[in-house]
PDB file of N, CA and C in Angstrom:
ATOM      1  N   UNK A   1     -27.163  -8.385  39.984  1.00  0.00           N
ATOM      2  CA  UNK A   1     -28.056  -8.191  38.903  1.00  0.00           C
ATOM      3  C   UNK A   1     -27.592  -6.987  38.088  1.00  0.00           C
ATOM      4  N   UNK A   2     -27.405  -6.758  36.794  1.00  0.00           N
ATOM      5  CA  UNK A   2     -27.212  -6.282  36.168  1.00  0.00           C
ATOM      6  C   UNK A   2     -28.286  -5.474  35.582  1.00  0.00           C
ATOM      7  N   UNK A   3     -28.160  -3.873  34.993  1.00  0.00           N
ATOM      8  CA  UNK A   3     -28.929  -3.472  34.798  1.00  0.00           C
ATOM      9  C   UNK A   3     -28.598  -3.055  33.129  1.00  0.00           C
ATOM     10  N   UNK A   4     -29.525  -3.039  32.338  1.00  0.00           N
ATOM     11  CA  UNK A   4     -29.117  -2.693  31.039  1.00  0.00           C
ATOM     12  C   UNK A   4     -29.527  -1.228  30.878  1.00  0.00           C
ATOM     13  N   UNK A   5     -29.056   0.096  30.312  1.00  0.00           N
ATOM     14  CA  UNK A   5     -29.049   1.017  30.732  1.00  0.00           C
ATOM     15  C   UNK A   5     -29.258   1.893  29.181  1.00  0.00           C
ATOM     16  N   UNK A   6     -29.782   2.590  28.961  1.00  0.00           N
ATOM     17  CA  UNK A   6     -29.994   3.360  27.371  1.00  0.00           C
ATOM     18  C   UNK A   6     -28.426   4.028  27.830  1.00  0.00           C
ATOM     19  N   UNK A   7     -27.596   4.289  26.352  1.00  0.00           N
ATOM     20  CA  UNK A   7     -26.760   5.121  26.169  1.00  0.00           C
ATOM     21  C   UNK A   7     -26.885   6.422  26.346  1.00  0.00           C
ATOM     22  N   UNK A   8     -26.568   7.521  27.543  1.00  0.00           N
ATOM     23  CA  UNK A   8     -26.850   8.766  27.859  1.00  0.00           C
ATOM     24  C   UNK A   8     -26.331   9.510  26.173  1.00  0.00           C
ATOM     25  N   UNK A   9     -27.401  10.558  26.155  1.00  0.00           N
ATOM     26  CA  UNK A   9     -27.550  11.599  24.961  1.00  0.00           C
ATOM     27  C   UNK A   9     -26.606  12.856  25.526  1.00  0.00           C
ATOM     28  N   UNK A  10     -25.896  13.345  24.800  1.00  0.00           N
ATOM     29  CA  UNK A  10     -25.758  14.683  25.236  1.00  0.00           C
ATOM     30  C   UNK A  10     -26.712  15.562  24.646  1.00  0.00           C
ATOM     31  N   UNK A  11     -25.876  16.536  26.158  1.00  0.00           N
ATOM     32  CA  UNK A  11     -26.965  18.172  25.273  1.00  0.00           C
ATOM     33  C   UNK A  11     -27.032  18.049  24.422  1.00  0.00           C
ATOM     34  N   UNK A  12     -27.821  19.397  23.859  1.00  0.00           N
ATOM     35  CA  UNK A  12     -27.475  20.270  22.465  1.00  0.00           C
ATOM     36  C   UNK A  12     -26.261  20.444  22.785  1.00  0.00           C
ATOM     37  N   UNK A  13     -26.210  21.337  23.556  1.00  0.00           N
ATOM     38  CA  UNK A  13     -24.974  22.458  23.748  1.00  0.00           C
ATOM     39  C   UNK A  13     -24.017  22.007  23.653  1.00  0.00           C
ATOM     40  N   UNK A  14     -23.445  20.830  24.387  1.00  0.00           N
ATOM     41  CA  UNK A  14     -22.706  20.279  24.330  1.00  0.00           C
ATOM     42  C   UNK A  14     -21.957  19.692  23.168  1.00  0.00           C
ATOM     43  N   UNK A  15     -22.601  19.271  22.118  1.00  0.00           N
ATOM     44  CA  UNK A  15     -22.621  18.900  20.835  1.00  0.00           C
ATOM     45  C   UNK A  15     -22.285  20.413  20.208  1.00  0.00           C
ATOM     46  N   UNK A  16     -23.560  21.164  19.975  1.00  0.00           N
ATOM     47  CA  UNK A  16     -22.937  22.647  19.768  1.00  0.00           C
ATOM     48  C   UNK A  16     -21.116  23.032  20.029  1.00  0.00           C
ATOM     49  N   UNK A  17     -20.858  22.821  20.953  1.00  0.00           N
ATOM     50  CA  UNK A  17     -19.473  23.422  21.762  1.00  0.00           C
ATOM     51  C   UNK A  17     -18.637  21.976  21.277  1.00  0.00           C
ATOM     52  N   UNK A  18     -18.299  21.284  20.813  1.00  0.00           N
ATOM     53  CA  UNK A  18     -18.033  20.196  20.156  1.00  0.00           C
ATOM     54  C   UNK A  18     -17.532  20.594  18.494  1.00  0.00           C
ATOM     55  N   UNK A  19     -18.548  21.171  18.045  1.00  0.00           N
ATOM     56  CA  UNK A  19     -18.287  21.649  16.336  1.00  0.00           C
ATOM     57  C   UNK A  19     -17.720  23.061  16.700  1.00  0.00           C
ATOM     58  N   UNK A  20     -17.694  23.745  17.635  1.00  0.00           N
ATOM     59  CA  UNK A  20     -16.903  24.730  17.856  1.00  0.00           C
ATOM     60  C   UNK A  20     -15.410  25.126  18.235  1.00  0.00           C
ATOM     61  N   UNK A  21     -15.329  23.668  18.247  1.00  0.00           N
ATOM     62  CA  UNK A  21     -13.820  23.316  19.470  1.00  0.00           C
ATOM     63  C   UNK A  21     -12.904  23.011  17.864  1.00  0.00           C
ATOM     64  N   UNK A  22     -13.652  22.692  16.330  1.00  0.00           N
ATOM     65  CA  UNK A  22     -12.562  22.685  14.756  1.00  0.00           C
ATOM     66  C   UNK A  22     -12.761  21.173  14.895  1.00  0.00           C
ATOM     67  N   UNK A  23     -13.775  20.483  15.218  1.00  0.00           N
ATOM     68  CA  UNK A  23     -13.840  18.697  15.489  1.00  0.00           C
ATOM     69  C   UNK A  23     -15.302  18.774  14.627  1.00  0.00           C
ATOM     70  N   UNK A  24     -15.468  19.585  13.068  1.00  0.00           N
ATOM     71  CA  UNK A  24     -16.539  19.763  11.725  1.00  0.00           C
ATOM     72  C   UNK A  24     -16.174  18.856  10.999  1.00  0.00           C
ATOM     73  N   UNK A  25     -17.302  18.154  10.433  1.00  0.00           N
ATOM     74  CA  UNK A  25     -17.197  17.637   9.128  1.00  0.00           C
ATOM     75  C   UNK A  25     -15.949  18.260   8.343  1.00  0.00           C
ATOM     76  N   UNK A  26     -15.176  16.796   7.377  1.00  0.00           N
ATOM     77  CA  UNK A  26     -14.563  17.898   6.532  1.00  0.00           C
ATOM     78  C   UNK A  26     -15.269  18.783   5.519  1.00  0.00           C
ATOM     79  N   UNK A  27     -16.333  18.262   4.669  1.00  0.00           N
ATOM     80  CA  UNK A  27     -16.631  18.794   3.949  1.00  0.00           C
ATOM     81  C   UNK A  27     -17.228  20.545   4.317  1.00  0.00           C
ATOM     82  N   UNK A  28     -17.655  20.558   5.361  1.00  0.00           N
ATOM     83  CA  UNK A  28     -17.889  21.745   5.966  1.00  0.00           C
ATOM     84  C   UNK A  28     -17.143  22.749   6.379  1.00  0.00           C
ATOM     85  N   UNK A  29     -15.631  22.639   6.599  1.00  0.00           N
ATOM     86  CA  UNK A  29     -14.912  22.845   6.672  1.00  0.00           C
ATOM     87  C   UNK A  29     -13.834  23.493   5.111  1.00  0.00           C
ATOM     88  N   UNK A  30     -14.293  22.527   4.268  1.00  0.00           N
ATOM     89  CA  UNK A  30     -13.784  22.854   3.235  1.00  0.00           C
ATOM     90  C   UNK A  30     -15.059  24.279   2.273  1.00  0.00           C
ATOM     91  N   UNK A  31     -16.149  24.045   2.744  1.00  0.00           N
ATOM     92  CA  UNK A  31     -17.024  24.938   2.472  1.00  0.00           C
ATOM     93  C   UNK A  31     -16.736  26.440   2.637  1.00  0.00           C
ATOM     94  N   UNK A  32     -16.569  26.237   3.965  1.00  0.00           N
ATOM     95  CA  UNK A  32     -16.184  27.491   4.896  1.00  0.00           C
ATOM     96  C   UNK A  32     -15.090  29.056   4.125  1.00  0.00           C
ATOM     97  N   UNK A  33     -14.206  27.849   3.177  1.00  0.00           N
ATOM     98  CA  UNK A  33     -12.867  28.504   3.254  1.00  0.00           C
ATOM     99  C   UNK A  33     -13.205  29.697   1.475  1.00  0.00           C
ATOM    100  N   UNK A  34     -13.253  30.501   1.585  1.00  0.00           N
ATOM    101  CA  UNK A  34     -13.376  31.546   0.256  1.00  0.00           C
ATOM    102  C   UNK A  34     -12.416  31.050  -0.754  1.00  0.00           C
ATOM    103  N   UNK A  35     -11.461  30.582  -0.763  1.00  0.00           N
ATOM    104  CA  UNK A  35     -10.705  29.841  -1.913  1.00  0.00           C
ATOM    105  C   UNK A  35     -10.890  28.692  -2.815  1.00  0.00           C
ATOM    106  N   UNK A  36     -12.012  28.146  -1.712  1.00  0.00           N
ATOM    107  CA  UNK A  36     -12.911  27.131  -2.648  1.00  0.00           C
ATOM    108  C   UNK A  36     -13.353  27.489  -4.040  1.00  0.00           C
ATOM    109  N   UNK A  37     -14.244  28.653  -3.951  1.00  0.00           N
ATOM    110  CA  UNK A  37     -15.444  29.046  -5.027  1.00  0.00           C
ATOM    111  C   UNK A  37     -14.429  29.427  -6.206  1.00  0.00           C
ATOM    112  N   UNK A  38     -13.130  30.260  -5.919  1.00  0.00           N
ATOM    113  CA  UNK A  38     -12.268  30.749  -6.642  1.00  0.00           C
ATOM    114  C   UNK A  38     -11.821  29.440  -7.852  1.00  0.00           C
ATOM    115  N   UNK A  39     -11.535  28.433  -6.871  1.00  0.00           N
ATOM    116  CA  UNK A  39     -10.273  27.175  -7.500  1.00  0.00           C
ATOM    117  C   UNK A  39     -11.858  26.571  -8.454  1.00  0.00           C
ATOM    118  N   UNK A  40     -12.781  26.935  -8.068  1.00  0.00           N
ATOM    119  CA  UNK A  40     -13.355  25.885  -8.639  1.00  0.00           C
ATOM    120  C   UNK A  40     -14.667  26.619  -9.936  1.00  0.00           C
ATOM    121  N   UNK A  41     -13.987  27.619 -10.060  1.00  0.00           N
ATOM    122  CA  UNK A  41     -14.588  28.698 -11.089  1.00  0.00           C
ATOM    123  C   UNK A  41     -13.291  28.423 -11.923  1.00  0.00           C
ATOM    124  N   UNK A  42     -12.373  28.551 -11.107  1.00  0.00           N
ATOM    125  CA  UNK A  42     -11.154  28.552 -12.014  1.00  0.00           C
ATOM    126  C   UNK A  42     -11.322  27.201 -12.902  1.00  0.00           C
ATOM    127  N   UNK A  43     -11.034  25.812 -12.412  1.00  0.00           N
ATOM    128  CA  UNK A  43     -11.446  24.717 -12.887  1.00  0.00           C
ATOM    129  C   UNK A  43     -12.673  24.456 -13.549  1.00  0.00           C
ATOM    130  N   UNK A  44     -14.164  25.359 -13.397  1.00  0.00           N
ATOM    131  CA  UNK A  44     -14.689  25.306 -14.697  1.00  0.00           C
ATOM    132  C   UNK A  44     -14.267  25.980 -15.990  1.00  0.00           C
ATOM    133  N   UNK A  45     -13.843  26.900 -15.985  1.00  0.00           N
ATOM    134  CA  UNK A  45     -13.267  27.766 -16.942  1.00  0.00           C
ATOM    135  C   UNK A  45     -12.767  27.002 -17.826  1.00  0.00           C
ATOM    136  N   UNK A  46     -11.658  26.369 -17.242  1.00  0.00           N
ATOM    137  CA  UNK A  46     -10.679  25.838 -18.079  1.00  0.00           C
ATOM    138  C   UNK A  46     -11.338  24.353 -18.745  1.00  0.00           C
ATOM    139  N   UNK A  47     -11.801  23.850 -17.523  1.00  0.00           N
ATOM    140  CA  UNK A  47     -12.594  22.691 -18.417  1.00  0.00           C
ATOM    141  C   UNK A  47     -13.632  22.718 -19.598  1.00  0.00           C
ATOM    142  N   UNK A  48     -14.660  24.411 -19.876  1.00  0.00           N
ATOM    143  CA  UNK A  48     -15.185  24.583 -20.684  1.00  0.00           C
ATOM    144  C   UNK A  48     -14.456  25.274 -21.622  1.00  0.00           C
ATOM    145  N   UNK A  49     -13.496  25.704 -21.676  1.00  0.00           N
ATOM    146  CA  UNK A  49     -12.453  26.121 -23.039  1.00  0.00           C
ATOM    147  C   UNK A  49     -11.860  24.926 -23.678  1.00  0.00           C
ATOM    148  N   UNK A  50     -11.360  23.763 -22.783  1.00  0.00           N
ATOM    149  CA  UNK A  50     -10.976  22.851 -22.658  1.00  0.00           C
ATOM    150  C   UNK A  50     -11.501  21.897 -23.759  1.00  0.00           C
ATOM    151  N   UNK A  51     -12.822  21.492 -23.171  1.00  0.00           N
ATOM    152  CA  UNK A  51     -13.938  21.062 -24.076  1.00  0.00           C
ATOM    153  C   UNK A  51     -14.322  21.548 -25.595  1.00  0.00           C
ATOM    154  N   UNK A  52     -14.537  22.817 -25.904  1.00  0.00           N
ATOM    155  CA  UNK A  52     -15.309  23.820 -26.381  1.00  0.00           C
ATOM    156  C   UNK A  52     -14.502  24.062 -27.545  1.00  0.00           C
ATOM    157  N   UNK A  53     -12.373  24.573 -26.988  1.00  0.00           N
ATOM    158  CA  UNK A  53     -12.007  24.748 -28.444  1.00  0.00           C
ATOM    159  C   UNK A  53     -10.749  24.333 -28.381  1.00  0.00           C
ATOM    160  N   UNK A  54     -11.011  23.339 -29.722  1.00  0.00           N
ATOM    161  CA  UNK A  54      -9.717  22.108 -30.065  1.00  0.00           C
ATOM    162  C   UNK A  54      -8.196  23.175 -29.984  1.00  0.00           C
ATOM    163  N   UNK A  55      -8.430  24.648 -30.297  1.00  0.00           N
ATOM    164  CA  UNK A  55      -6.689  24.982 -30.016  1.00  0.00           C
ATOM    165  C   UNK A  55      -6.708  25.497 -28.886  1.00  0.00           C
ATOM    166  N   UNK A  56      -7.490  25.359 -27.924  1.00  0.00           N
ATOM    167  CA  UNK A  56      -7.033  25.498 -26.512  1.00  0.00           C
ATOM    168  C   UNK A  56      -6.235  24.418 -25.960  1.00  0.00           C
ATOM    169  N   UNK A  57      -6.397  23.269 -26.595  1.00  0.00           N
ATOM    170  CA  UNK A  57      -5.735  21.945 -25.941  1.00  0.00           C
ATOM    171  C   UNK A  57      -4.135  21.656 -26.512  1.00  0.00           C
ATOM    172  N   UNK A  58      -3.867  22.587 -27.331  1.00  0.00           N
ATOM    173  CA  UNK A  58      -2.678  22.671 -27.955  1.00  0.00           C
ATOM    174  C   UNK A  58      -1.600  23.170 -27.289  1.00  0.00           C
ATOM    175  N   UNK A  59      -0.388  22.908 -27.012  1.00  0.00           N
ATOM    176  CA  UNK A  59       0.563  23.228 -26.094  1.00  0.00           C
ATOM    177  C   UNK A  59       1.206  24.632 -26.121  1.00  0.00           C
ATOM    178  N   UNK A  60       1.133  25.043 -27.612  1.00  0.00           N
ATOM    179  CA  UNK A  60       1.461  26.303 -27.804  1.00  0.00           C
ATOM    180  C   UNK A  60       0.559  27.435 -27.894  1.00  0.00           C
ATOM    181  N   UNK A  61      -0.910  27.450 -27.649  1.00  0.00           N
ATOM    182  CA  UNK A  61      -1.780  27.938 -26.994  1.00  0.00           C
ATOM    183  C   UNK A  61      -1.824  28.454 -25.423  1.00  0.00           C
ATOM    184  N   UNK A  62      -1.710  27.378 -24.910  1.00  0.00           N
ATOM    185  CA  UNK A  62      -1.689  27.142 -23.506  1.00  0.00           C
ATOM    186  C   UNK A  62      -0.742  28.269 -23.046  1.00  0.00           C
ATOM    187  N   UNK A  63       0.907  28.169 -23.897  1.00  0.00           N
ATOM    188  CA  UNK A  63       1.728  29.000 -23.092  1.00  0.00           C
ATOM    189  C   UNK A  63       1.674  30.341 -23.515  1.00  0.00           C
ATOM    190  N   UNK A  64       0.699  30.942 -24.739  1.00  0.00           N
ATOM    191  CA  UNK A  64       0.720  31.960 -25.061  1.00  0.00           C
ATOM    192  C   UNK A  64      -0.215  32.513 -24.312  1.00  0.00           C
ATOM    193  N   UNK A  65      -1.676  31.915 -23.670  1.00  0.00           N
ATOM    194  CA  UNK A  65      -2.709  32.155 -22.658  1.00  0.00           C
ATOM    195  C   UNK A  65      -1.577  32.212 -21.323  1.00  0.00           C
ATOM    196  N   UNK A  66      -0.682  31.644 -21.213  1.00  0.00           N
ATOM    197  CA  UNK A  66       0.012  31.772 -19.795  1.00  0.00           C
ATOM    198  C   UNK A  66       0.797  33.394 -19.587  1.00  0.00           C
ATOM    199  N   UNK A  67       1.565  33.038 -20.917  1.00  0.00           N
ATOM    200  CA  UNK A  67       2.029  34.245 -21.018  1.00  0.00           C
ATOM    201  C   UNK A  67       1.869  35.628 -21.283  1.00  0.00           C
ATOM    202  N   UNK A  68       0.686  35.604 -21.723  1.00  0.00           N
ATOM    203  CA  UNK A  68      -0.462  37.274 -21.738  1.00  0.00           C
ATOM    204  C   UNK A  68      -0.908  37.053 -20.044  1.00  0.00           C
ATOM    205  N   UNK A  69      -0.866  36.368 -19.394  1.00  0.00           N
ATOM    206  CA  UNK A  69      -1.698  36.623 -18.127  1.00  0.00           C
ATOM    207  C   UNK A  69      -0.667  36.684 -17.151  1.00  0.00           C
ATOM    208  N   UNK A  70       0.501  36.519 -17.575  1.00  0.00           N
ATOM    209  CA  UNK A  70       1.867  36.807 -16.615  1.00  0.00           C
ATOM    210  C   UNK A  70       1.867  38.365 -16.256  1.00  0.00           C
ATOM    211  N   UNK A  71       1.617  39.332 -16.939  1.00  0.00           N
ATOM    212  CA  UNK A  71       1.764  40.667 -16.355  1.00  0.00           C
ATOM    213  C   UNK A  71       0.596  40.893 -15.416  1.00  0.00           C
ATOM    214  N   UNK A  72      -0.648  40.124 -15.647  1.00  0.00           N
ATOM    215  CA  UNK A  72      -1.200  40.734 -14.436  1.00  0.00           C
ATOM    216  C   UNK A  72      -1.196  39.793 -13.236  1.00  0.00           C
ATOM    217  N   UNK A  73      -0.893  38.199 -13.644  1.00  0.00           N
ATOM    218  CA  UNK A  73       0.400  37.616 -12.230  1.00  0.00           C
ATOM    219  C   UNK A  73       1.623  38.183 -11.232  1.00  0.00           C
ATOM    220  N   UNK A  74       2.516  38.754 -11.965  1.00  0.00           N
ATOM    221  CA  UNK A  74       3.321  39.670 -11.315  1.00  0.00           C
ATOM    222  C   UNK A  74       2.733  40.460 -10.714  1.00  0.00           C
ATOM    223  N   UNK A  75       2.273  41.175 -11.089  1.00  0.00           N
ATOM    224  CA  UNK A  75       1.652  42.482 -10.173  1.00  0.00           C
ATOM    225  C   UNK A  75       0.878  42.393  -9.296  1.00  0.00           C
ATOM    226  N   UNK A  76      -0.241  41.020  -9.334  1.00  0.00           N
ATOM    227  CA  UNK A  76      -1.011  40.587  -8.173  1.00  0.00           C
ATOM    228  C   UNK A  76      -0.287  39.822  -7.377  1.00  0.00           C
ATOM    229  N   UNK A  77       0.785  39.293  -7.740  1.00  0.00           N
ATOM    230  CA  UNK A  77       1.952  39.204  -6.241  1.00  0.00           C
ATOM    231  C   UNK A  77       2.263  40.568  -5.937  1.00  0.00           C
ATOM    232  N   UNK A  78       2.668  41.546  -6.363  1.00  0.00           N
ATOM    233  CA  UNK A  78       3.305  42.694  -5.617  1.00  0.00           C
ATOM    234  C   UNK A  78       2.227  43.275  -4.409  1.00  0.00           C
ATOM    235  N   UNK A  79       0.793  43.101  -5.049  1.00  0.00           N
ATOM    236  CA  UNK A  79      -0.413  43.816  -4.343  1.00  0.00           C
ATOM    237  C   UNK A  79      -0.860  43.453  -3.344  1.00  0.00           C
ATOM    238  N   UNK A  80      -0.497  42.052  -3.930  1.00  0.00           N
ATOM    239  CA  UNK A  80      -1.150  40.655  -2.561  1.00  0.00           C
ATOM    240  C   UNK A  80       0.101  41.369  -0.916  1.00  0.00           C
ATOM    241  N   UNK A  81       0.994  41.295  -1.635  1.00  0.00           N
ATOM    242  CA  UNK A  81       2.316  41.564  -0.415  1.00  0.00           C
ATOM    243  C   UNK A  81       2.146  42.839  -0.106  1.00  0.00           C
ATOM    244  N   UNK A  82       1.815  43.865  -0.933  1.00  0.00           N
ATOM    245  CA  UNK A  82       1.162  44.973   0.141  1.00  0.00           C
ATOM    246  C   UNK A  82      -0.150  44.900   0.834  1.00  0.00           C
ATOM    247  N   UNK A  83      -0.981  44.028   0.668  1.00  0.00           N
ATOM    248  CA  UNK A  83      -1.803  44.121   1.320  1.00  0.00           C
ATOM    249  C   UNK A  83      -1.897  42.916   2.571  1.00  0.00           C
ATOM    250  N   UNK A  84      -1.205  42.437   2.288  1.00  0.00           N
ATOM    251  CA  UNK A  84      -0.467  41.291   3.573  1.00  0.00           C
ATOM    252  C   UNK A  84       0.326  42.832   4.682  1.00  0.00           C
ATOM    253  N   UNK A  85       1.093  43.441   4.384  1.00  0.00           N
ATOM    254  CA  UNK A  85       1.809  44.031   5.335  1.00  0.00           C
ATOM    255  C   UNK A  85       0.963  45.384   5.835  1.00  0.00           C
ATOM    256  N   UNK A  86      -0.504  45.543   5.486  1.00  0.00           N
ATOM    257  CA  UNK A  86      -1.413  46.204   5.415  1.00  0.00           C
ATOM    258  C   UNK A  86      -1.028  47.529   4.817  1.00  0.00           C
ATOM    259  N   UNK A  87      -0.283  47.773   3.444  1.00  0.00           N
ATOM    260  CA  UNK A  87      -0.759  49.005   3.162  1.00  0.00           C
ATOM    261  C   UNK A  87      -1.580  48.881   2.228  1.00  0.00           C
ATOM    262  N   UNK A  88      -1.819  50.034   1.474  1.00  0.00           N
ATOM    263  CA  UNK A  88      -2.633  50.187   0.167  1.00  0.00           C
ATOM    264  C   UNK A  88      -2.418  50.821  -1.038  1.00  0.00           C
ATOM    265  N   UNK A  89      -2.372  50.447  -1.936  1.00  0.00           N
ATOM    266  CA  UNK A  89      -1.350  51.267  -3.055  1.00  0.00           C
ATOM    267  C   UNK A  89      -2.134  51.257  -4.726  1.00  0.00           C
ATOM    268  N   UNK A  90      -2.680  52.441  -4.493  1.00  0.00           N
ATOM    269  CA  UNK A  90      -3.793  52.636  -5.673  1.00  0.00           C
ATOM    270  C   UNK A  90      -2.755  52.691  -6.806  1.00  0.00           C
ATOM    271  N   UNK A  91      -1.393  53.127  -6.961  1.00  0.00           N
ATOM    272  CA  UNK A  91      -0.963  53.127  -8.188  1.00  0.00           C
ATOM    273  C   UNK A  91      -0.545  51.742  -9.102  1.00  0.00           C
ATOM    274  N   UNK A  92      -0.612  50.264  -8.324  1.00  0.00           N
ATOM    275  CA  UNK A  92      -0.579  49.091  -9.263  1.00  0.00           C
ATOM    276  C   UNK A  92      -1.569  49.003 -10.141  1.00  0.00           C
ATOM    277  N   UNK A  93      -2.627  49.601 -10.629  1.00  0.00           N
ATOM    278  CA  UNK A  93      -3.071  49.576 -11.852  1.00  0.00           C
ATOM    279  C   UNK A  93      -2.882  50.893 -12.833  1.00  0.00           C
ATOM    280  N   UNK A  94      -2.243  51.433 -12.207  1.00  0.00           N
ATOM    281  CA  UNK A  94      -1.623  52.640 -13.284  1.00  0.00           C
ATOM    282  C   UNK A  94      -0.535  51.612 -13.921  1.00  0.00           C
ATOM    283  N   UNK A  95       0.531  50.982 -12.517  1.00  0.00           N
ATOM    284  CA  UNK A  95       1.380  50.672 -13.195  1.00  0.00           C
ATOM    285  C   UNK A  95       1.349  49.183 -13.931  1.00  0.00           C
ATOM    286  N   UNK A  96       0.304  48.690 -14.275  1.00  0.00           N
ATOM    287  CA  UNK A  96       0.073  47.617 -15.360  1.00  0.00           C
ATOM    288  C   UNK A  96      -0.723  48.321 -16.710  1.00  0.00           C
ATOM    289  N   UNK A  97      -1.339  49.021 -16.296  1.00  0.00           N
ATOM    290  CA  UNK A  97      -1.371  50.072 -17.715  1.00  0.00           C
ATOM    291  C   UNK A  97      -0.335  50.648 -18.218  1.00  0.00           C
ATOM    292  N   UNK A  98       0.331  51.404 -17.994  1.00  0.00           N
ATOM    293  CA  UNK A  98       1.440  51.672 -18.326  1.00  0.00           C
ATOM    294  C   UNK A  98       2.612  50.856 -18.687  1.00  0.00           C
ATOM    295  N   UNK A  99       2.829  49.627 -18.126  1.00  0.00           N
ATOM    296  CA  UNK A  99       3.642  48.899 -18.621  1.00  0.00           C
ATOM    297  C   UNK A  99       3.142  48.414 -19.903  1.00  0.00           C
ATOM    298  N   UNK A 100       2.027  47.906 -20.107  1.00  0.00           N
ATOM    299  CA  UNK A 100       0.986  47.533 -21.393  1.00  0.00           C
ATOM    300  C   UNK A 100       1.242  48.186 -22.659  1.00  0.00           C
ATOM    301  N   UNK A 101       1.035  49.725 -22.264  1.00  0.00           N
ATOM    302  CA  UNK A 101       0.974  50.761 -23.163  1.00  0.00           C
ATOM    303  C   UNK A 101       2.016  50.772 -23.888  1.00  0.00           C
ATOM    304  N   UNK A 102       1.916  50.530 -25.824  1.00  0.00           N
ATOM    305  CA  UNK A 102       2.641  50.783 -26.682  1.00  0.00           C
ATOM    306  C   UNK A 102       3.344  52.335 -26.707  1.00  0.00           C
ATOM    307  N   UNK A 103       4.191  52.063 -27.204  1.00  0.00           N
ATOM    308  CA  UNK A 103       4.941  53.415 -27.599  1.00  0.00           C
ATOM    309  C   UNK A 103       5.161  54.199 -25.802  1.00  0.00           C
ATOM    310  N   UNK A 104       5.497  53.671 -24.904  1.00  0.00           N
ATOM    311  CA  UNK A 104       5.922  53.989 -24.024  1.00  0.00           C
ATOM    312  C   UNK A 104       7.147  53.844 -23.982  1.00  0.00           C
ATOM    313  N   UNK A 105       8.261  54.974 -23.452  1.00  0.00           N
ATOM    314  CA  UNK A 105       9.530  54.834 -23.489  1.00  0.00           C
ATOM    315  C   UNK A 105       9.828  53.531 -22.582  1.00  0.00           C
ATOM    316  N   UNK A 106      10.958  52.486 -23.287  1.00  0.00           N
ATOM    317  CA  UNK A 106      10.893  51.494 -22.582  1.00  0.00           C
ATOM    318  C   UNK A 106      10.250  50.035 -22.698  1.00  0.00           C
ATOM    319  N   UNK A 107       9.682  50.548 -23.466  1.00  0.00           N
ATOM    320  CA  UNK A 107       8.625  49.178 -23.558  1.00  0.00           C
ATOM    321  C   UNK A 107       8.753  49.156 -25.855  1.00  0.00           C
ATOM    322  N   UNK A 108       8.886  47.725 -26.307  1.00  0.00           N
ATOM    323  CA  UNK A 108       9.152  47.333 -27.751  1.00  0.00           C
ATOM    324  C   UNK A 108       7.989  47.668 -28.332  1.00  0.00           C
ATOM    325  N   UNK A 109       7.485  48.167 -29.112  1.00  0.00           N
ATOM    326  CA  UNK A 109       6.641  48.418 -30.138  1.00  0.00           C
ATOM    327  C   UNK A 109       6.635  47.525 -31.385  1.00  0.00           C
ATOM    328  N   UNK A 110       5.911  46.803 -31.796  1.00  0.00           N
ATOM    329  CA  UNK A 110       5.783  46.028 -32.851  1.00  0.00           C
ATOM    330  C   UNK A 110       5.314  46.079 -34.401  1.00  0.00           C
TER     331      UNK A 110
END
């Protein structure tokens, strides 16, 4: 004779210690991560300039917005890599001011 039997429940805990073991939803997972909010501020931005003004969509716009934001690209790689190898180095915003700054020896004046 056969017995028909309810499917045993686990714990909580068990379940608990389950989402602890990295076996999360993806979407929860993708929540989690601080680079989210960044990429996706970033991606409104651009989609409301985008929208908003017809010479933003122009190609020679685009690379002149690329290219004013290249000096403070460079330098947030240099900062990022000191602060990856843990030091700290208060003078990278002297030295993007200063590179900026007209009539600095070194730098073209227009």
């Amino acid at each position: 004779m056969a017995s028909t039997a309810a499917p045993r429940q686990q714990p909580a805990a068990a379940r608990e210690k389950g989402l602890r073991a990295g076996r999360r939803p993806l979407l929860n997972r993708l929540l989690s991560r601080p680079e989210l909010g960044s990429l996706i501020g970033a991606v409104a931005v651009f989609c409301v300039f985008f929208a908003l003004a017809p010479a933003f969509r122009q190609g020679d716009s685009f690379a002149t917005v690329l290219y004013a934001s290249s000096v403070v690209g460079i330098m947030a790689v240099g900062v990022a890599l000191l602060m990856i190898g843990g030091e700290f180095d208060l003078s990278a915003g002297v030295a993007v001011v200063t590179a900026c700054w007209p009539g600095w020896p070194g730098t073209t004046s227009t």
